[in-house]
PDB file of N, CA and C in Angstrom:
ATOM      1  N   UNK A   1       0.849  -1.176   0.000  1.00  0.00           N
ATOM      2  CA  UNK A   1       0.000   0.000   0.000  1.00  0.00           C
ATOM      3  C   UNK A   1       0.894   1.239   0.000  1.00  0.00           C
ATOM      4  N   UNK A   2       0.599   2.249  -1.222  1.00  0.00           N
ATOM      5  CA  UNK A   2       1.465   3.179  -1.165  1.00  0.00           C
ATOM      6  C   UNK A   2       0.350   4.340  -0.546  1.00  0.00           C
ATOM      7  N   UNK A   3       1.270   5.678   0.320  1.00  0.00           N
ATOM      8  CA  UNK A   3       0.307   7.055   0.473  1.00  0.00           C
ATOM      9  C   UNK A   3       0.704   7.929  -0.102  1.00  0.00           C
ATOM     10  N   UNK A   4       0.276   8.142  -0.479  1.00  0.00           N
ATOM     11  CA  UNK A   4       0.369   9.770  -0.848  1.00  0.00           C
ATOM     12  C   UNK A   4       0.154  11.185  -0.663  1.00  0.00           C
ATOM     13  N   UNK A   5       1.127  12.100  -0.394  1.00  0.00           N
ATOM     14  CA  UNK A   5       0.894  13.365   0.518  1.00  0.00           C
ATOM     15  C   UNK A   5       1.351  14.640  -0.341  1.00  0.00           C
ATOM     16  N   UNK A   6       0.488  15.108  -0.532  1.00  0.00           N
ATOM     17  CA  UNK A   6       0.698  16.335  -1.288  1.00  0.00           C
ATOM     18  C   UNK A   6       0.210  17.971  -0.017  1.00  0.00           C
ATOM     19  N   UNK A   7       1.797  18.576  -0.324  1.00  0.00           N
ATOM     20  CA  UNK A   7       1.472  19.625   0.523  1.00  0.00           C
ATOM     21  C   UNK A   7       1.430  20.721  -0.468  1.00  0.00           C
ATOM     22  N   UNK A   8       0.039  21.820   0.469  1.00  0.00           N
ATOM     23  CA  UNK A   8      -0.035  22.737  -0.141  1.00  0.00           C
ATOM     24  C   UNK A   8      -0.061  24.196   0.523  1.00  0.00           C
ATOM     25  N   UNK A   9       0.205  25.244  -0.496  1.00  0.00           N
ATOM     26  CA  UNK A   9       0.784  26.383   0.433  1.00  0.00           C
ATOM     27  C   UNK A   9      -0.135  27.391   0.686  1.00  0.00           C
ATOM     28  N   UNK A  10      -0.629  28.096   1.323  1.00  0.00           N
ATOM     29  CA  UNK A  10      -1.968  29.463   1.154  1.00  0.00           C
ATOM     30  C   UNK A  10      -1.150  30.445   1.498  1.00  0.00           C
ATOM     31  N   UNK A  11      -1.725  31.559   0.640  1.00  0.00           N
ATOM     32  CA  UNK A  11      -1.090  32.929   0.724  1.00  0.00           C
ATOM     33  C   UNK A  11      -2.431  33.492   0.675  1.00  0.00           C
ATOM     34  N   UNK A  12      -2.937  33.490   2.158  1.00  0.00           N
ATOM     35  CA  UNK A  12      -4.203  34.128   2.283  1.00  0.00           C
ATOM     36  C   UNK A  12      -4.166  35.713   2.489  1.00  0.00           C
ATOM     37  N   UNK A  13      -4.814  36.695   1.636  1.00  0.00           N
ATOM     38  CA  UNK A  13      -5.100  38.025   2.061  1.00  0.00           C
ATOM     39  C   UNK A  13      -5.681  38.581   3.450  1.00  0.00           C
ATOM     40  N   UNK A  14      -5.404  39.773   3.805  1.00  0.00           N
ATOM     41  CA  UNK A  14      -6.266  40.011   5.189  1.00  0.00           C
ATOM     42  C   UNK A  14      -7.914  39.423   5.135  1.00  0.00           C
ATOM     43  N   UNK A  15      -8.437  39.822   4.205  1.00  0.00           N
ATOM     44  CA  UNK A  15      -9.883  39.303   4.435  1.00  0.00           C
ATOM     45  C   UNK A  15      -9.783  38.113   4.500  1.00  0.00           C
ATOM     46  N   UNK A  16      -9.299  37.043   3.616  1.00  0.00           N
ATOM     47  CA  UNK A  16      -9.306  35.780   3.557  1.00  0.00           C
ATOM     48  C   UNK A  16      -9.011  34.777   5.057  1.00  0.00           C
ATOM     49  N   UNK A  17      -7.800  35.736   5.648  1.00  0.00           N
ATOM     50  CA  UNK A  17      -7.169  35.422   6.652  1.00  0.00           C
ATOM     51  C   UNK A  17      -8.527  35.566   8.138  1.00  0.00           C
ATOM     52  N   UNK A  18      -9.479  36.582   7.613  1.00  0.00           N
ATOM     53  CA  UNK A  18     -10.105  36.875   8.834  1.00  0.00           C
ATOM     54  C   UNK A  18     -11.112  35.552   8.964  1.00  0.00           C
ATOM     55  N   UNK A  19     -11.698  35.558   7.454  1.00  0.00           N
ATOM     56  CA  UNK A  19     -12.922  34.685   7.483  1.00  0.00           C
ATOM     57  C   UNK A  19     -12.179  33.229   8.009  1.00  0.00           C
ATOM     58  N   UNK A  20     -10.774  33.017   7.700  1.00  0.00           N
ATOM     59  CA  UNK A  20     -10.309  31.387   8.211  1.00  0.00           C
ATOM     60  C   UNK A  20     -10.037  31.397   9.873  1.00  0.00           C
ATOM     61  N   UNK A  21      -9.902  32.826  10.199  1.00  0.00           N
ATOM     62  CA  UNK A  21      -9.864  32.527  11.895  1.00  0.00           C
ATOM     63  C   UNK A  21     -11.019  32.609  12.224  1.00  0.00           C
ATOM     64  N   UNK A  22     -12.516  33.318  11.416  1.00  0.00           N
ATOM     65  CA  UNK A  22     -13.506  33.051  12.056  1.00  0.00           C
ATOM     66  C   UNK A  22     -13.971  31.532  11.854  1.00  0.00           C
ATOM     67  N   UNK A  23     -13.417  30.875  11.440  1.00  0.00           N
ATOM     68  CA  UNK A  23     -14.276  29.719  10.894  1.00  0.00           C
ATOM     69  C   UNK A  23     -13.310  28.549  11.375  1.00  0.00           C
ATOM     70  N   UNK A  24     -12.067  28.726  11.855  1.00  0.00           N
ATOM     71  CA  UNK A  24     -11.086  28.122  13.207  1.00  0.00           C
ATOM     72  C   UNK A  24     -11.684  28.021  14.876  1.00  0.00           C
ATOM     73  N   UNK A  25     -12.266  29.831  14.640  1.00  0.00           N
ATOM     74  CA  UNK A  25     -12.852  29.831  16.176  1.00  0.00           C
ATOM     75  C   UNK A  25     -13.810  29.179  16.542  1.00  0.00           C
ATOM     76  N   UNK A  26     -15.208  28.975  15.104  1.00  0.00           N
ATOM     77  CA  UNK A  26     -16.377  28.394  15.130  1.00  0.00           C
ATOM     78  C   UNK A  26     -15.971  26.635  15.706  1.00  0.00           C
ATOM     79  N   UNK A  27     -14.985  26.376  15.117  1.00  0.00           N
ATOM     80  CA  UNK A  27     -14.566  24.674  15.117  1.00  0.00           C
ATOM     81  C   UNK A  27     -14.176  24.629  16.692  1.00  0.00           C
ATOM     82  N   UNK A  28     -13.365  25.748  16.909  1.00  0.00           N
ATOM     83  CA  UNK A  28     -13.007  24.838  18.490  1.00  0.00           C
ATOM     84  C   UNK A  28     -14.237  25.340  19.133  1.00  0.00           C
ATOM     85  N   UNK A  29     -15.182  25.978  18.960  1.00  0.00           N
ATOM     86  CA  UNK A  29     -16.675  26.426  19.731  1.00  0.00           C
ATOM     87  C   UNK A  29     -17.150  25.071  19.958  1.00  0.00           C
ATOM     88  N   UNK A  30     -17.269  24.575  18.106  1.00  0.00           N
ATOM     89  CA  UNK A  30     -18.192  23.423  18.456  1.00  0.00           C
ATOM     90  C   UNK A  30     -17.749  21.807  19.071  1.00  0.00           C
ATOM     91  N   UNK A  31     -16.243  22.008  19.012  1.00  0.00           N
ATOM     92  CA  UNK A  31     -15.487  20.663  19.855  1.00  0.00           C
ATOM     93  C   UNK A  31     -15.850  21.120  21.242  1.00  0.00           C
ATOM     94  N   UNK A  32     -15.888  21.820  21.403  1.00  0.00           N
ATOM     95  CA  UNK A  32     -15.589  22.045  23.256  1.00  0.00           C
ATOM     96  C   UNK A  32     -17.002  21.954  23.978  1.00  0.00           C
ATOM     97  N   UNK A  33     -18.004  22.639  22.964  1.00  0.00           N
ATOM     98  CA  UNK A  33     -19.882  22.211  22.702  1.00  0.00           C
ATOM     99  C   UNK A  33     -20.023  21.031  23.020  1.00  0.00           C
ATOM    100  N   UNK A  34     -19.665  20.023  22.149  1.00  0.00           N
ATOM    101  CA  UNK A  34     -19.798  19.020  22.034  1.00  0.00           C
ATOM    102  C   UNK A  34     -18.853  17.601  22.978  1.00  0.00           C
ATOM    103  N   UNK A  35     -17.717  18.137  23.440  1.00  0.00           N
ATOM    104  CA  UNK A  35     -17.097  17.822  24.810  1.00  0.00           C
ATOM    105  C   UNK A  35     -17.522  17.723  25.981  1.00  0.00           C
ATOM    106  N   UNK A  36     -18.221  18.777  26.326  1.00  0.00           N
ATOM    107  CA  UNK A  36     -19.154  18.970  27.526  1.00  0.00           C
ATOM    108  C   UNK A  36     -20.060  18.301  27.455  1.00  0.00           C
ATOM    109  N   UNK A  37     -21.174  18.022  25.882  1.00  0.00           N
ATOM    110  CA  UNK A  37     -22.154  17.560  25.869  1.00  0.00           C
ATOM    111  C   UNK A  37     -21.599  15.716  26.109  1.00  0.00           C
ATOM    112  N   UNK A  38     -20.500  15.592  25.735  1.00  0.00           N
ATOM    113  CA  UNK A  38     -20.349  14.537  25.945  1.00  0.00           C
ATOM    114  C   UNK A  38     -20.086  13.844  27.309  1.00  0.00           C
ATOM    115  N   UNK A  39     -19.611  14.392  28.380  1.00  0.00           N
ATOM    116  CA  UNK A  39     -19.386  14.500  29.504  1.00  0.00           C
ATOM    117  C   UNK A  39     -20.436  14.542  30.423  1.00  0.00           C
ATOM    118  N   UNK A  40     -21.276  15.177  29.847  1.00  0.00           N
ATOM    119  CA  UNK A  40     -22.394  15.302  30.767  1.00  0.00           C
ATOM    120  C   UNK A  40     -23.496  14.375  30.527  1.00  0.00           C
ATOM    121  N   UNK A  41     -23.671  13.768  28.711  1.00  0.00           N
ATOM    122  CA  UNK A  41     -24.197  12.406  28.992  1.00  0.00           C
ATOM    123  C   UNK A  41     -23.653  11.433  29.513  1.00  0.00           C
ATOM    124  N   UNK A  42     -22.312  11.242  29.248  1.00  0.00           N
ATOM    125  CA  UNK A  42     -21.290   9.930  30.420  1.00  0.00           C
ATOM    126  C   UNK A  42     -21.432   9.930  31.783  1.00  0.00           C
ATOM    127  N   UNK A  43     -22.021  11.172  32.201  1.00  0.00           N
ATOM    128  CA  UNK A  43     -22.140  11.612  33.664  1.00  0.00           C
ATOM    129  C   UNK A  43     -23.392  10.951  34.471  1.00  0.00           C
ATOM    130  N   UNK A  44     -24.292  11.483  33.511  1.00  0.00           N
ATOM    131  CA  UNK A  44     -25.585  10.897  33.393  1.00  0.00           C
ATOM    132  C   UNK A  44     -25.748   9.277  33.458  1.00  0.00           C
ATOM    133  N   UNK A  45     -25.457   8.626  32.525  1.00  0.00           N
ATOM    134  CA  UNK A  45     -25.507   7.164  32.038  1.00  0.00           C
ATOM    135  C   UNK A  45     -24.627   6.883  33.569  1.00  0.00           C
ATOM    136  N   UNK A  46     -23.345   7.337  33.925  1.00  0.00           N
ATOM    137  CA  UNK A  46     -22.569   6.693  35.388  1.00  0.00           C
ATOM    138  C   UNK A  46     -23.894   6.431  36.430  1.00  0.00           C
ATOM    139  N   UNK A  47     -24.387   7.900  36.375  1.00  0.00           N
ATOM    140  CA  UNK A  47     -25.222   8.041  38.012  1.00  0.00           C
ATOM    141  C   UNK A  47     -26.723   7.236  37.849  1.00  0.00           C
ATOM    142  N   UNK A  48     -27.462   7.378  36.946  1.00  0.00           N
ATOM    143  CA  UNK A  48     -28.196   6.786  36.765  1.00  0.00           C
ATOM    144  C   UNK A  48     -28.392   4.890  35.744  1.00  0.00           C
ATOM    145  N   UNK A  49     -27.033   4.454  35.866  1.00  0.00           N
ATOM    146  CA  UNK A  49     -26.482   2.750  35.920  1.00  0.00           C
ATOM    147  C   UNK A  49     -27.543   2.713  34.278  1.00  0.00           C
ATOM    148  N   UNK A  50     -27.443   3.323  33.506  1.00  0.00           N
ATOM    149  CA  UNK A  50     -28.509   3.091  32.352  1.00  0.00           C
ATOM    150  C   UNK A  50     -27.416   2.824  30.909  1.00  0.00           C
ATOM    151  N   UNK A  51     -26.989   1.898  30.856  1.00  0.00           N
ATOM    152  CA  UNK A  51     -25.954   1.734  28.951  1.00  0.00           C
ATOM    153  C   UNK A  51     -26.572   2.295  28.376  1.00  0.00           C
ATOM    154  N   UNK A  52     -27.980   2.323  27.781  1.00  0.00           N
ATOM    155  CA  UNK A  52     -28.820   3.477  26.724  1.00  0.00           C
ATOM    156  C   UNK A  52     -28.372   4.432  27.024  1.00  0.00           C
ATOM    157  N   UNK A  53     -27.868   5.413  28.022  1.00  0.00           N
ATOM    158  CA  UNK A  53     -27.665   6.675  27.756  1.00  0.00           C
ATOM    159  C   UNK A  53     -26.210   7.089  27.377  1.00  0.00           C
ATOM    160  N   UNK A  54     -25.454   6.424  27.123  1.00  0.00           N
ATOM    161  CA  UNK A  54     -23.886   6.758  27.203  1.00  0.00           C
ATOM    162  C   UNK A  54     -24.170   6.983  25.675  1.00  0.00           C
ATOM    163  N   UNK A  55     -23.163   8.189  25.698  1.00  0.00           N
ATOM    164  CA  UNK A  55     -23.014   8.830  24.334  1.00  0.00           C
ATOM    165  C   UNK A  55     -22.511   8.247  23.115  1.00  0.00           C
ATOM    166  N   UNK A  56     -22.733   8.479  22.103  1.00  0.00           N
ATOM    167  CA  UNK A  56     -21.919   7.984  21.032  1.00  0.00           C
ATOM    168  C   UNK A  56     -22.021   9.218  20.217  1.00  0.00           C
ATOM    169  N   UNK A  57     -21.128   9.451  18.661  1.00  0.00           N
ATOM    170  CA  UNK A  57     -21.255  10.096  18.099  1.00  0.00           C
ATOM    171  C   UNK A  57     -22.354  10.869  17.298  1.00  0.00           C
ATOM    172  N   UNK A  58     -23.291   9.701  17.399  1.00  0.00           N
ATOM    173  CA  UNK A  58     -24.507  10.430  16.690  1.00  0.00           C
ATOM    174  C   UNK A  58     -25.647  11.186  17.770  1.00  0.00           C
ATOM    175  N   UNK A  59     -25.577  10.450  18.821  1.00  0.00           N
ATOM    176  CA  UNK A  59     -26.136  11.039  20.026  1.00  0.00           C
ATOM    177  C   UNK A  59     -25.832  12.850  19.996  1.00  0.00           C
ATOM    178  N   UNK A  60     -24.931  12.883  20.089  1.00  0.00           N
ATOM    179  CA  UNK A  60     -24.435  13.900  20.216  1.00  0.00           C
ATOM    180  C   UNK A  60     -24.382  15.009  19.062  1.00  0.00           C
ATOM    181  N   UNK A  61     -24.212  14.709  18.336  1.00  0.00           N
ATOM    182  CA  UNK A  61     -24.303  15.722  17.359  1.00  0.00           C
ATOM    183  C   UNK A  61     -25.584  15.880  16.588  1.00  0.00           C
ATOM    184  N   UNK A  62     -26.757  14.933  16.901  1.00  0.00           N
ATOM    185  CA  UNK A  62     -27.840  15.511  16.989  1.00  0.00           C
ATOM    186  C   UNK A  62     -28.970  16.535  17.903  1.00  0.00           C
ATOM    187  N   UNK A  63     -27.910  16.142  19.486  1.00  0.00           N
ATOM    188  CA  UNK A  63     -28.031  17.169  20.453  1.00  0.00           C
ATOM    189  C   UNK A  63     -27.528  18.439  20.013  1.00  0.00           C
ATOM    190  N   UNK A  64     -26.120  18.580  19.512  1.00  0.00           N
ATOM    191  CA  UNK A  64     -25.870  19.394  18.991  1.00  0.00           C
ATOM    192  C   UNK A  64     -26.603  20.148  18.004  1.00  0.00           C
ATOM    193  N   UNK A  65     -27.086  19.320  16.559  1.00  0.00           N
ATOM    194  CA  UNK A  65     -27.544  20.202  15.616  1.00  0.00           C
ATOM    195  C   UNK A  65     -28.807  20.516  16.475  1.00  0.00           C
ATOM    196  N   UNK A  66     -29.931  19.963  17.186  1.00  0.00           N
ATOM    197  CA  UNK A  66     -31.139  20.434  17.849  1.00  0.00           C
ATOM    198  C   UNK A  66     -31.353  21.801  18.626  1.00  0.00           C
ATOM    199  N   UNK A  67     -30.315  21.899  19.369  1.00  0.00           N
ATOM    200  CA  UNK A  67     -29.658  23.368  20.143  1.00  0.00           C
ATOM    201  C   UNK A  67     -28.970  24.322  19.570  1.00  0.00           C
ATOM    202  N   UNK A  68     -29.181  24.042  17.738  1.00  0.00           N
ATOM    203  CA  UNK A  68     -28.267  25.084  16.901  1.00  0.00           C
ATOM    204  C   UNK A  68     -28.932  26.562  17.389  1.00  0.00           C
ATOM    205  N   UNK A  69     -27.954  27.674  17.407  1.00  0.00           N
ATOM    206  CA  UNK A  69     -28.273  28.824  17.331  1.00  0.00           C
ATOM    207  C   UNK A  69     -28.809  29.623  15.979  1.00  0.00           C
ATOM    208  N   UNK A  70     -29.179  30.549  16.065  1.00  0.00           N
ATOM    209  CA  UNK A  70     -29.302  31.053  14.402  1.00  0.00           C
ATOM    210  C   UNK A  70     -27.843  31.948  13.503  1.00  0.00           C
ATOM    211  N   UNK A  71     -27.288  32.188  14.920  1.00  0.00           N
ATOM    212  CA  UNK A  71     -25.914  33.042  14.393  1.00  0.00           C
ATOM    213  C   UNK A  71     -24.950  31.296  13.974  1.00  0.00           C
ATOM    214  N   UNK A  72     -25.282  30.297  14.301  1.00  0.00           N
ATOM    215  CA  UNK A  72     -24.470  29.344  13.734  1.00  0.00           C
ATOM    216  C   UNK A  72     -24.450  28.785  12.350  1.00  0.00           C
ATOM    217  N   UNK A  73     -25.527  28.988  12.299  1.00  0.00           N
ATOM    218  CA  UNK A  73     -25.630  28.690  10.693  1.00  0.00           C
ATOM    219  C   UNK A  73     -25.339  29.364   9.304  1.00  0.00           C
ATOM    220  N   UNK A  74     -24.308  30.589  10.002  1.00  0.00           N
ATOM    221  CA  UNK A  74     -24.328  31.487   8.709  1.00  0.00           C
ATOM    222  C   UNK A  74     -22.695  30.862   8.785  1.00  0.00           C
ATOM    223  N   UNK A  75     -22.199  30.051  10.365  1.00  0.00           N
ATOM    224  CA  UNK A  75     -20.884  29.333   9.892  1.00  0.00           C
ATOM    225  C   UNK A  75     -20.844  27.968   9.519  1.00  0.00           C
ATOM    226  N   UNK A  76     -21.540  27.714   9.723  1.00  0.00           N
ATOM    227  CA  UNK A  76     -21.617  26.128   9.234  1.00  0.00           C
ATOM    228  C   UNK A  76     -22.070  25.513   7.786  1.00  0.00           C
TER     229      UNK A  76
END
């Protein structure tokens, strides 16, 4: 099995540069969103002895999209 890695270079302008840190900041918003949310169903499922409630990926990011804001969707 061969890989293959191609690197590439950006020479982003100020605007370009702004919209990629706004859209950097949005990403660690929604890991850290979604961290907590995860934590706090694991928390849940511990105290109340229930396997149905322990999180998985889809769990969660349908909690997530359900609690979307309206200012989120003009980044996503």
């Amino acid at each position: 099995m061969v890989v293959r890695t191609q690197k590439v270079r950006l020479y982003p302008n100020s605007e370009m540069r702004q919209v990629l840190d706004e859209l950097c900041d949005y990403r660690r918003y929604c890991w850290n969103e979604g961290l907590a949310l995860w934590n706090d169903m694991y928390e849940q499922s511990l105290i109340l002895e229930d396997k149905k409630l322990k999180p998985n990926e889809y769990k969660v990011r349908n909690e997530l999209v359900a609690q979307k804001e309206d200012w989120q969707y003009q980044l996503s």
